[in-house]
Protein backbone atom coordinates (compact mmCIF):
# COMPACT_ATOMS: atom_id res chain seq x y z
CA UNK A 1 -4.74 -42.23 -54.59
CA UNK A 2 -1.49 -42.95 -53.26
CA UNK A 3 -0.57 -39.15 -53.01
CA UNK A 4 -3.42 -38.55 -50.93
CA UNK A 5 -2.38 -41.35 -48.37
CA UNK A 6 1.12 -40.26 -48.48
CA UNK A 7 -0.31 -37.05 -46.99
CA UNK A 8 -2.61 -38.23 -44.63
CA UNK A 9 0.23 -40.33 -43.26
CA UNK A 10 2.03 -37.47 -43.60
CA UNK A 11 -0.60 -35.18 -41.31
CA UNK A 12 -0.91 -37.85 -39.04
CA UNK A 13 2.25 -38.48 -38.04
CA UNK A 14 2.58 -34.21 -37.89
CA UNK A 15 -0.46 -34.46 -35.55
CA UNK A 16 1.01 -37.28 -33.18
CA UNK A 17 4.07 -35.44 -33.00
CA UNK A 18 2.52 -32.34 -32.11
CA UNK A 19 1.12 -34.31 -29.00
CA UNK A 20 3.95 -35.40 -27.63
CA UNK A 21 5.91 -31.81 -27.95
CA UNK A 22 2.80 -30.79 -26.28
CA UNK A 23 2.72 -33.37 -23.37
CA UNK A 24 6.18 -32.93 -23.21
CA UNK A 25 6.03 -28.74 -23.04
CA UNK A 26 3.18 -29.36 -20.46
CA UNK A 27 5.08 -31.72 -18.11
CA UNK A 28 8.08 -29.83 -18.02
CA UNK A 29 6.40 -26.72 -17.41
CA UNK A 30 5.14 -28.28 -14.25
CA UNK A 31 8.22 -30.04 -12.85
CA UNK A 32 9.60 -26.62 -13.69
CA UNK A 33 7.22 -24.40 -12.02
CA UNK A 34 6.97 -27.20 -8.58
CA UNK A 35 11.27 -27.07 -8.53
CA UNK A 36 11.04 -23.72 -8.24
CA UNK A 37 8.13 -23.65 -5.69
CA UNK A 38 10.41 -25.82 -3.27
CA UNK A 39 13.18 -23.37 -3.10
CA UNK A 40 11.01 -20.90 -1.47
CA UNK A 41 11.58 -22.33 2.02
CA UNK A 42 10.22 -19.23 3.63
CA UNK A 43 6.29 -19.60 2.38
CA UNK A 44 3.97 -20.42 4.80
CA UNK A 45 1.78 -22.26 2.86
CA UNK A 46 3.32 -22.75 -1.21
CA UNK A 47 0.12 -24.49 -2.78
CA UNK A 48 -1.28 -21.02 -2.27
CA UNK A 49 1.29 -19.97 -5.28
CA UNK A 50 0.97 -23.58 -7.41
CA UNK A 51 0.89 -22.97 -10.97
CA UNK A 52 -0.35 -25.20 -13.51
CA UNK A 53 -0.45 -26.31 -17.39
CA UNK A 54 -2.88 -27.96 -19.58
CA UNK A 55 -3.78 -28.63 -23.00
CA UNK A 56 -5.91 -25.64 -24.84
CA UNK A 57 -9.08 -27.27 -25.97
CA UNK A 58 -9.27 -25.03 -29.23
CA UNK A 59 -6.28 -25.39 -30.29
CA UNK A 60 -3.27 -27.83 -30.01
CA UNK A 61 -0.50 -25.09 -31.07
CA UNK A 62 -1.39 -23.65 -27.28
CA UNK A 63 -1.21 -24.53 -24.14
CA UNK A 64 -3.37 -23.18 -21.45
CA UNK A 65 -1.65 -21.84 -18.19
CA UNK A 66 -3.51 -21.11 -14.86
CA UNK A 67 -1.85 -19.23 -12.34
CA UNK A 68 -3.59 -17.67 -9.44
CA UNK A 69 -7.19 -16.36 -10.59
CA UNK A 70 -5.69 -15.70 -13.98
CA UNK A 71 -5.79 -17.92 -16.92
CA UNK A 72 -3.87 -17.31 -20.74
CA UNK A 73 -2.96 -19.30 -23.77
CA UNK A 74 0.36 -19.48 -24.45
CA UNK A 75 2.22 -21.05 -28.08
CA UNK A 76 3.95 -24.15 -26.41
CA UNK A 77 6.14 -24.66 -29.59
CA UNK A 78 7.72 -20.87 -29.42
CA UNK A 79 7.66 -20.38 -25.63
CA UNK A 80 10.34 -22.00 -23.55
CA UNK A 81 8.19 -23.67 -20.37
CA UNK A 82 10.84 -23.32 -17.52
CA UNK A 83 11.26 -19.42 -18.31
CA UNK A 84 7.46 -19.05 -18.28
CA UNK A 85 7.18 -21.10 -15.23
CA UNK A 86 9.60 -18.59 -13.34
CA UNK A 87 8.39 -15.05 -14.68
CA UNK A 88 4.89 -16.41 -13.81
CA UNK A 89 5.98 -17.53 -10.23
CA UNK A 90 7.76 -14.59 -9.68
CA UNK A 91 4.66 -12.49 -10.24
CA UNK A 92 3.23 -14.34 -7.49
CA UNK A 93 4.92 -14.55 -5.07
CA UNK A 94 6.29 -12.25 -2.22
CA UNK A 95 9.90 -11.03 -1.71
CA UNK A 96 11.63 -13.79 -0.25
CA UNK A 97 12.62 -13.25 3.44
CA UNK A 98 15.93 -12.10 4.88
CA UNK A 99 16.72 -15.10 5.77
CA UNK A 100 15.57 -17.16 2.38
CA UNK A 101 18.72 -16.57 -0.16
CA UNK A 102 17.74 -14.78 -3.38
């Protein structure tokens, strides 16, 4: 009996952690994905480009990611949330402007 409460304790404390790499992945993907947002002085209205990041329902190994009209599932634990949060901006948005540096 104590074996199998040594691995539900076990599970658990696997689960909670899970949660808080997940709430962690999600929250920097955002603060991530509005940083680079702001640098785009020359967009005449950014919240048109907003990205965002929430927890997959189905499964709590993914992380659900809605930019524009699209939506996927992405593995937060194997995907780095800054680099995602750039390649997805960057396939929104325009070319910056002359005057906006690169």
């Amino acid at each position: 009996m104590s074996l199998t409460i040594a691995v539900a304790g076990s599970l658990a404390e696997g689960v909670a952690m899970l949660t808080r790499g997940r709430k962690q992945w999600l929250h920097d993907f955002n603060i991530a994905a509005l940083d680079l947002l702001a640098q785009r002085l020359d967009l005449a209205n950014p919240e048109e480009y907003r990205l965002g990041a929430e927890p997959c329902e189905d499964d709590p190994e993914r992380v659900r990611v809605i930019y524009g009209m699209l939506r996927e599932n992405f593995c937060w634990a194997t995907t780095d949330p800054t680099g995602l949060a750039g390649r997805l901006l960057q396939s929104l948005l325009p070319e910056p402007s002359p005057e906006q540096p690169s």
